[in-house]
Protein backbone atom coordinates (compact mmCIF):
# COMPACT_ATOMS: atom_id res chain seq x y z
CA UNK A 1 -38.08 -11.72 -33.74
CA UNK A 2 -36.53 -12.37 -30.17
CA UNK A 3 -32.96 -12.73 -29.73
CA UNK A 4 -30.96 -13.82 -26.47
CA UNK A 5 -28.02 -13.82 -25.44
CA UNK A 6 -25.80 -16.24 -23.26
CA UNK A 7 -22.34 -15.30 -22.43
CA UNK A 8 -21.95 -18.33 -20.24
CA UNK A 9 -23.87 -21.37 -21.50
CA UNK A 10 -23.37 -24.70 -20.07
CA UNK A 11 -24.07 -28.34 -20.29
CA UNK A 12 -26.28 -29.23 -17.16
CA UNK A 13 -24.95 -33.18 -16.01
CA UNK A 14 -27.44 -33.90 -13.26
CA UNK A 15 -26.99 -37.10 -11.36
CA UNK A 16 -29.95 -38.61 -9.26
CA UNK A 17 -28.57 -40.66 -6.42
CA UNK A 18 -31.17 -42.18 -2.84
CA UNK A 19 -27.93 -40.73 -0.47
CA UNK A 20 -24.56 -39.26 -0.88
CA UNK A 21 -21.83 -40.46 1.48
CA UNK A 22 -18.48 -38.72 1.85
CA UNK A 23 -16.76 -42.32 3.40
CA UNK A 24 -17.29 -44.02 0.39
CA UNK A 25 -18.42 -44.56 -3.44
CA UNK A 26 -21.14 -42.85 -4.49
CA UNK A 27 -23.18 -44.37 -7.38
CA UNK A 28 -26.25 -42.79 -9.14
CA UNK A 29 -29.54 -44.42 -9.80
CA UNK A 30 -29.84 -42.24 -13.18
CA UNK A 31 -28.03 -39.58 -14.58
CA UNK A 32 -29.54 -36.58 -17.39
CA UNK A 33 -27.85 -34.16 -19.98
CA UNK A 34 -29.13 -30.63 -20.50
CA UNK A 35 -28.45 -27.62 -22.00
CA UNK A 36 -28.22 -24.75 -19.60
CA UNK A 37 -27.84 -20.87 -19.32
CA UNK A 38 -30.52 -18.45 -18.87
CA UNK A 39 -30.85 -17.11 -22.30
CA UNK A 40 -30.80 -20.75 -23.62
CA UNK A 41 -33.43 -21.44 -21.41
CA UNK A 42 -35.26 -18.72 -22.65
CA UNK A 43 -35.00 -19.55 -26.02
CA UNK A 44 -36.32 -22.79 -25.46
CA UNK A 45 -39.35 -22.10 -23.98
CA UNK A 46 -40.01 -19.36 -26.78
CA UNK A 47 -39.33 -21.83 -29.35
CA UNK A 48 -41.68 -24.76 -27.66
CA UNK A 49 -44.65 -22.16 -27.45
CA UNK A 50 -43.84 -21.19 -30.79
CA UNK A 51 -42.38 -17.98 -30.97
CA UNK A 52 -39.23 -17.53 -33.62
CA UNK A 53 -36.40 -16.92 -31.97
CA UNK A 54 -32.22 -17.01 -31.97
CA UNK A 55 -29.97 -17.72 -29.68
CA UNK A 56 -27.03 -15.73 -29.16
CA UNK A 57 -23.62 -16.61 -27.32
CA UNK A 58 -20.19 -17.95 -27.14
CA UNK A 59 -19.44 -21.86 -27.03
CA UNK A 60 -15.67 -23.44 -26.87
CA UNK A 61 -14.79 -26.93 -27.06
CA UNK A 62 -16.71 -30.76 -27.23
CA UNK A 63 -19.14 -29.35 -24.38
CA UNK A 64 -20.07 -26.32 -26.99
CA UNK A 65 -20.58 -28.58 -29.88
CA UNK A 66 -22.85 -30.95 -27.92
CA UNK A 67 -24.95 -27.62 -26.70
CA UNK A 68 -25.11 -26.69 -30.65
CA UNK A 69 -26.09 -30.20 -31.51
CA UNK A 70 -28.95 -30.86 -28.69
CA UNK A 71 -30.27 -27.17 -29.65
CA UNK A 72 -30.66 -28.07 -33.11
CA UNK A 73 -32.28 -30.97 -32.15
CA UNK A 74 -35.08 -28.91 -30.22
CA UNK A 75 -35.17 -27.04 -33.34
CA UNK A 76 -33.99 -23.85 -31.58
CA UNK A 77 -32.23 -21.63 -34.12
CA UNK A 78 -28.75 -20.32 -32.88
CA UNK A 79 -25.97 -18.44 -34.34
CA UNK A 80 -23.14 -18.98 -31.63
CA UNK A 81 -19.75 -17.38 -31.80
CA UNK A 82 -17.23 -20.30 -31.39
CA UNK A 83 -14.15 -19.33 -28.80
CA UNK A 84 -10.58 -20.43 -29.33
CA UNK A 85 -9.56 -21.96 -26.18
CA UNK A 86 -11.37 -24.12 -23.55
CA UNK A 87 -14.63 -25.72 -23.38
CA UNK A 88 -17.89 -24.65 -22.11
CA UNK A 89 -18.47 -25.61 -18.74
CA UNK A 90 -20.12 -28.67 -17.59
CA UNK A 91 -22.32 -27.49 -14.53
CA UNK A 92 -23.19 -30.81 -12.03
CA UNK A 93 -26.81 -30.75 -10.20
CA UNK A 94 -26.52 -34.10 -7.66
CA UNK A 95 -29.80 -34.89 -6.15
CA UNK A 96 -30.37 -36.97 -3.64
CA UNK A 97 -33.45 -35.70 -1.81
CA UNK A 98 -31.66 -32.35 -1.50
CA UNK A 99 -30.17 -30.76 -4.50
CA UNK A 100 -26.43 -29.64 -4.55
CA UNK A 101 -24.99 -27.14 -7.21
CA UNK A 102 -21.69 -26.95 -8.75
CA UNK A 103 -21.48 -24.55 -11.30
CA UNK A 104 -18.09 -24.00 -13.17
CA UNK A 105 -16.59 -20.94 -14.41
CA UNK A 106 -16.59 -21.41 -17.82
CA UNK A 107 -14.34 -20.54 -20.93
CA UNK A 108 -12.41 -16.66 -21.39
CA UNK A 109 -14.16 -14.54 -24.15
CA UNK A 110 -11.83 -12.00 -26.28
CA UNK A 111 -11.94 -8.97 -27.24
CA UNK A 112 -12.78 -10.19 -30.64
CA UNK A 113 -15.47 -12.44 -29.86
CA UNK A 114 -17.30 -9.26 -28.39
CA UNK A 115 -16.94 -7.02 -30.76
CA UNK A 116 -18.02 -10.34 -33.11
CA UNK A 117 -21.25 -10.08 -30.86
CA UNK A 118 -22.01 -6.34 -30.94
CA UNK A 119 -22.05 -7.26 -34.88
CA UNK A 120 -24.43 -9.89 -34.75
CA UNK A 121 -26.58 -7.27 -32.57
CA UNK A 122 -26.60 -5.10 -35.74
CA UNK A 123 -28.97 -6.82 -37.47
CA UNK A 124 -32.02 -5.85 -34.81
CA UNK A 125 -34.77 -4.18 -35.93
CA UNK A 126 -37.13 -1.88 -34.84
CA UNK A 127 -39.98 -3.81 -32.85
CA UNK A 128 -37.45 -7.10 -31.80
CA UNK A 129 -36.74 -8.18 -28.62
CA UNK A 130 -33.46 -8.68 -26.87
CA UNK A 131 -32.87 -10.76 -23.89
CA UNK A 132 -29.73 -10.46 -21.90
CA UNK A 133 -29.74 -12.88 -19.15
CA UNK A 134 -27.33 -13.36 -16.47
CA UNK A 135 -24.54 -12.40 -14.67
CA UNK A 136 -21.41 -10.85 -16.93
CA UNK A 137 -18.78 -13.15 -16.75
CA UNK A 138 -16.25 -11.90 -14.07
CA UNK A 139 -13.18 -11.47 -16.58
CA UNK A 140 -15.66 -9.17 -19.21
CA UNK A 141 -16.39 -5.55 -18.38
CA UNK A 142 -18.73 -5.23 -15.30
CA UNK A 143 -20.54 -2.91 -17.65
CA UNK A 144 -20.95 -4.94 -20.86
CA UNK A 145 -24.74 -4.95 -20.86
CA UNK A 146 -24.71 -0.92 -20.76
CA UNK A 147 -22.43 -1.69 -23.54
CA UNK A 148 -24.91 -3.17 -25.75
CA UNK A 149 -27.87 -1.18 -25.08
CA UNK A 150 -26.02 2.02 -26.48
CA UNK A 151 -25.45 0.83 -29.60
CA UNK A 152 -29.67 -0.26 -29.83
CA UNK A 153 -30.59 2.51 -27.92
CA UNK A 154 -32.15 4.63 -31.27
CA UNK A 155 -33.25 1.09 -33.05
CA UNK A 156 -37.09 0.26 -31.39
CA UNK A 157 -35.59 -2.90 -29.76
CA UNK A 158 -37.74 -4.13 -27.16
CA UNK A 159 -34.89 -4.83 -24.42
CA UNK A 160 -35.68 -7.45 -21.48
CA UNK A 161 -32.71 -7.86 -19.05
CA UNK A 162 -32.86 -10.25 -16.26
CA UNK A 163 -29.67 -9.77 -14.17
CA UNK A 164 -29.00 -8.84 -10.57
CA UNK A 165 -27.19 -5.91 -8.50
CA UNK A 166 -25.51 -2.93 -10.45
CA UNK A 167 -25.46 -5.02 -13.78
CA UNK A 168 -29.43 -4.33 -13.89
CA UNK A 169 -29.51 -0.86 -12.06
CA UNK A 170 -27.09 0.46 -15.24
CA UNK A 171 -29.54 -0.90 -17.46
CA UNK A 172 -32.75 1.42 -16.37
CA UNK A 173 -31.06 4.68 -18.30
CA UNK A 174 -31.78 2.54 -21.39
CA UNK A 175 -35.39 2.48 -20.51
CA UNK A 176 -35.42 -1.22 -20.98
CA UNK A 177 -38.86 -2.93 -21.87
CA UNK A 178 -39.03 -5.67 -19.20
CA UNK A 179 -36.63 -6.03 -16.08
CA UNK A 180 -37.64 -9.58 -14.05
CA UNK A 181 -35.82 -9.46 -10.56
CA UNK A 182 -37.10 -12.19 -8.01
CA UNK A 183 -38.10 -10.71 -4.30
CA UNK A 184 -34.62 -11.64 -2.88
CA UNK A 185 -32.60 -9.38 -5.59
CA UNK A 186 -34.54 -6.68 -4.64
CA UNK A 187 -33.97 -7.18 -1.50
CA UNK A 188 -29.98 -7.02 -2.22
CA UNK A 189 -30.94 -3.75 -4.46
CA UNK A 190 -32.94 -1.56 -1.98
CA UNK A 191 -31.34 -3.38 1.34
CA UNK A 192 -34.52 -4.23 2.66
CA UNK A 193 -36.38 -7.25 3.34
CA UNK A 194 -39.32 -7.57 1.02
CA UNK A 195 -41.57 -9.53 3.57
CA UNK A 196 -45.02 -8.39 2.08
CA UNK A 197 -46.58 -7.56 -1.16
CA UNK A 198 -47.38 -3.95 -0.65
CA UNK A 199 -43.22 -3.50 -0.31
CA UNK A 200 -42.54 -5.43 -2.74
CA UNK A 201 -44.99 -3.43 -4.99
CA UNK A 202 -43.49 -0.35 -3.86
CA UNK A 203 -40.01 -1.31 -4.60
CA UNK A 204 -40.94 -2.68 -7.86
CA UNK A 205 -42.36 0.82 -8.96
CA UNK A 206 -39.02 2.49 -7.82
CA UNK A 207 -37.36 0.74 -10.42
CA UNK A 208 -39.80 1.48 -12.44
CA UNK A 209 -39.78 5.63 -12.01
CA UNK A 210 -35.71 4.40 -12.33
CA UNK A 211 -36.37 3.97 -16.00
CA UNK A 212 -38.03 0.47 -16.12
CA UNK A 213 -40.94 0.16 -18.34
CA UNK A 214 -42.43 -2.90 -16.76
CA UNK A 215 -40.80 -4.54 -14.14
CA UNK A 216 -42.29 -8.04 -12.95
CA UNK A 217 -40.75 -9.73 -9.66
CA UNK A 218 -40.92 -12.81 -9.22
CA UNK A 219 -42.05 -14.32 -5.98
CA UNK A 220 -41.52 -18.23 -5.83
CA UNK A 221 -44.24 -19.69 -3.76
CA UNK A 222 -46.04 -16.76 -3.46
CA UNK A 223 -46.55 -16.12 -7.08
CA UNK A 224 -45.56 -12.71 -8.71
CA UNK A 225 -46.35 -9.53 -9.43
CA UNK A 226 -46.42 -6.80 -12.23
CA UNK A 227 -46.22 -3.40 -12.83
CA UNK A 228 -46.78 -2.46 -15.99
CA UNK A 229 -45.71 0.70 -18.45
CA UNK A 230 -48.67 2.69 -17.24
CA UNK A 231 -48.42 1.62 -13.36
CA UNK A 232 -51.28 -0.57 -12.78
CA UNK A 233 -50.23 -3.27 -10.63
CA UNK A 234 -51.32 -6.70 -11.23
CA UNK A 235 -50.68 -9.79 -8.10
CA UNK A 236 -50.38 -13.35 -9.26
CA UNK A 237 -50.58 -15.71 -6.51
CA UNK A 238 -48.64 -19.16 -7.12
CA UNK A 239 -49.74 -21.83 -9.09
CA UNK A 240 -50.58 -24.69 -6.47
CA UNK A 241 -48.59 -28.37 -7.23
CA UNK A 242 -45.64 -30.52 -6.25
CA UNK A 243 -42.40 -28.69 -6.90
CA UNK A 244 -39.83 -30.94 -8.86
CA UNK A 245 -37.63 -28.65 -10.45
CA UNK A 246 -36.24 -25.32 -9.65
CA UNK A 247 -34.00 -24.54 -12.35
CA UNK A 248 -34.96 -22.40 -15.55
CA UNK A 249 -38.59 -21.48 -13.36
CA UNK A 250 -36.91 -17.81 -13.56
CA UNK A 251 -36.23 -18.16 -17.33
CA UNK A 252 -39.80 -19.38 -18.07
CA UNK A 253 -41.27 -17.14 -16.44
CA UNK A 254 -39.29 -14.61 -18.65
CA UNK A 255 -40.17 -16.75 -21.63
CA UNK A 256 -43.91 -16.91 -21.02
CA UNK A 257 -44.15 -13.10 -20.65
CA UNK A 258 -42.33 -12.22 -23.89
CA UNK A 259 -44.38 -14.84 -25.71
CA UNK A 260 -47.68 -13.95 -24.05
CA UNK A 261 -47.27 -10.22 -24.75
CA UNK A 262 -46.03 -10.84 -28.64
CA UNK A 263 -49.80 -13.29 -29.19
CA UNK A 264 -51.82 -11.14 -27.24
CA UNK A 265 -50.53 -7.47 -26.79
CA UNK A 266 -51.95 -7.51 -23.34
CA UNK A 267 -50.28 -7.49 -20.31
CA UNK A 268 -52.93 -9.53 -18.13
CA UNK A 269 -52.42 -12.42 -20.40
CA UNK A 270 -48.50 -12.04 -20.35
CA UNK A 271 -48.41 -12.40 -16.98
CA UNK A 272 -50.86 -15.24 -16.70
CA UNK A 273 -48.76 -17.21 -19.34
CA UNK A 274 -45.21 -16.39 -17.52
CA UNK A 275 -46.31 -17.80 -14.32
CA UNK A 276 -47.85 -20.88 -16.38
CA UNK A 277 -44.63 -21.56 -17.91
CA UNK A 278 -42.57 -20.86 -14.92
CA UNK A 279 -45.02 -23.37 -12.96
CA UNK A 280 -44.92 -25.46 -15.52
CA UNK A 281 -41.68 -25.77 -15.46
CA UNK A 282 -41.34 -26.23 -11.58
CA UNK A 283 -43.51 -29.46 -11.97
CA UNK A 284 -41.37 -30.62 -14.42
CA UNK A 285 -38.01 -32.51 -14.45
CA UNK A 286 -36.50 -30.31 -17.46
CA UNK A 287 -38.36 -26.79 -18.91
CA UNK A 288 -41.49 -27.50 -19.67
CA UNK A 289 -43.45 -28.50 -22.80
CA UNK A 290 -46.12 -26.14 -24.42
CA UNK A 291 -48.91 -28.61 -23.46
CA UNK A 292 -47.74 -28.40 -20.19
CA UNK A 293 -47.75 -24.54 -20.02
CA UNK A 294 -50.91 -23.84 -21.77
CA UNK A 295 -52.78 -26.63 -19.49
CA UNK A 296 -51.65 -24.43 -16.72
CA UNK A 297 -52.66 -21.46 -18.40
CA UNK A 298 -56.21 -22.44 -19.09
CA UNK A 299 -57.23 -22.86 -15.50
CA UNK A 300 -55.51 -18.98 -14.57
């Protein structure tokens, strides 16, 4: 079983428009309603190629509910901890050629709710996977994930974290099974520009020899690569076609690993079905659809 976990989810409102003025009215030619949040995302591409999963997290408010409601519509199981106050945050994508962002900051999470959480976390077993996915939210402990992996860290739980900066570097003492930075985060980590594949490679290992099992960066147009638990190093160059969507890419391509490794134990075919689904996803409008992925797959 694969869980995730999404401190932060969020209702994605994104509103196509042919230009954006600041002197006047701006009116969309269509608008679309998504759920958001990495380890949604995740579980939504596990659940479309068919692996069962849960989805973790906190929701507050109307905005939760409607998350709650369009998840069970996908038919992705989820067993969220409802908050007290606020609502969760409604995060606006305008597009209008270019793409512009506002993300908001979402509701507070208690003590309680936490402690709710590390509960739910009880119930992994040996040979499950957990994804934590994200950034912390700024008001929670910088080191909540750390937090987490103690109390697993004698169960067998397959841990895949996919976080930037010091969040992820705490993480490698836990010997997690999959870490996904893109090129740029390592970048931040190691301060150095990652402006070929043989540093990139070499980077990647040091987080590996950091405690890292496998640690697979992703690349955008340039593909990705992987080292794996033993150290062999395997390139993937990009998929060619006409990008259309850049969000969730990252959390597919997380998605398509876990599931590829769970059907075929093999780390060649994980990687080949994380870029599929991350590609697939980039050519699509929303996360891609299994038929989607494995078309993509089959020509890898």
């Amino acid at each position: 079983m694969v869980y995730t976990v999404t401190f932060n989810p969020a209702l994605d409102y994104v509103m196509n428009l042919d230009s954006i003025s600041t002197d006047d009215i701006n009116r969309t030619r269509s608008e679309e309603l998504y759920y958001g949040g990495k380890g949604i995302n995740v579980s939504a591409i596990l659940t479309r190629l068919e692996i069962p999963n849960m989805a973790l997290g906190f929701t507050a408010g109307f905005t939760g509910q409607k998350i709650k409601e369009m998840m069970d519509r996908d038919g992705i199981q989820n067993d969220f901890i409802p908050l007290d106050n606020g609502f969760t945050r409604i995060n606006v994508k305008i597009k209008f050629g270019k793409e512009l962002d506002i993300n908001a900051n979402g509701p507070e999470i208690g003590n309680n709710q936490i402690e709710e959480l590390l509960g739910k976390l009880e119930r992994l077993k040996n040979g499950d996977f957990l994804v934590l996915a994200g950034s912390v939210p700024s008001a929670l402990p910088d080191d909540l994930y750390s937090k987490i992996l103690e109390t697993l860290e004698d169960k067998g739980v397959n841990i895949v974290v996919d976080t930037t900066g010091n969040q992820l570097l705490n993480v490698l003492t836990y010997k997690p099974f999959l870490i996904k930075p893109n090129h740029h985060e390592l970048s931040e980590i190691f301060g150095e520009e990652m402006d070929t594949a043989e540093k990139i490679s070499d980077y990647a290992s040091k987080l590996k020899e950091m405690g890292a099992k496998n640690v697979l960066v992703s690349r955008g147009g340039d593909g990705a690569l992987l080292i794996d638990e033993n150290g062999k190093v395997y390139p993937r160059d990009a998929v060619d076609g006409k990008l259309v969507n850049s969000v969730g890419c990252g959390d597919s391509m997380v998605a398509g690993f876990i599931a590829g490794y769970i059907k075929f134990h093999d780390y060649s075919e994980a990687l080949k079905l994380s870029v599929a689904s991350s590609a697939a996803t980039a050519f699509s409008s929303e996360l891609a659809k299994a038929d989607e992925i494995y078309t993509i797959y089959k020509t890898l």
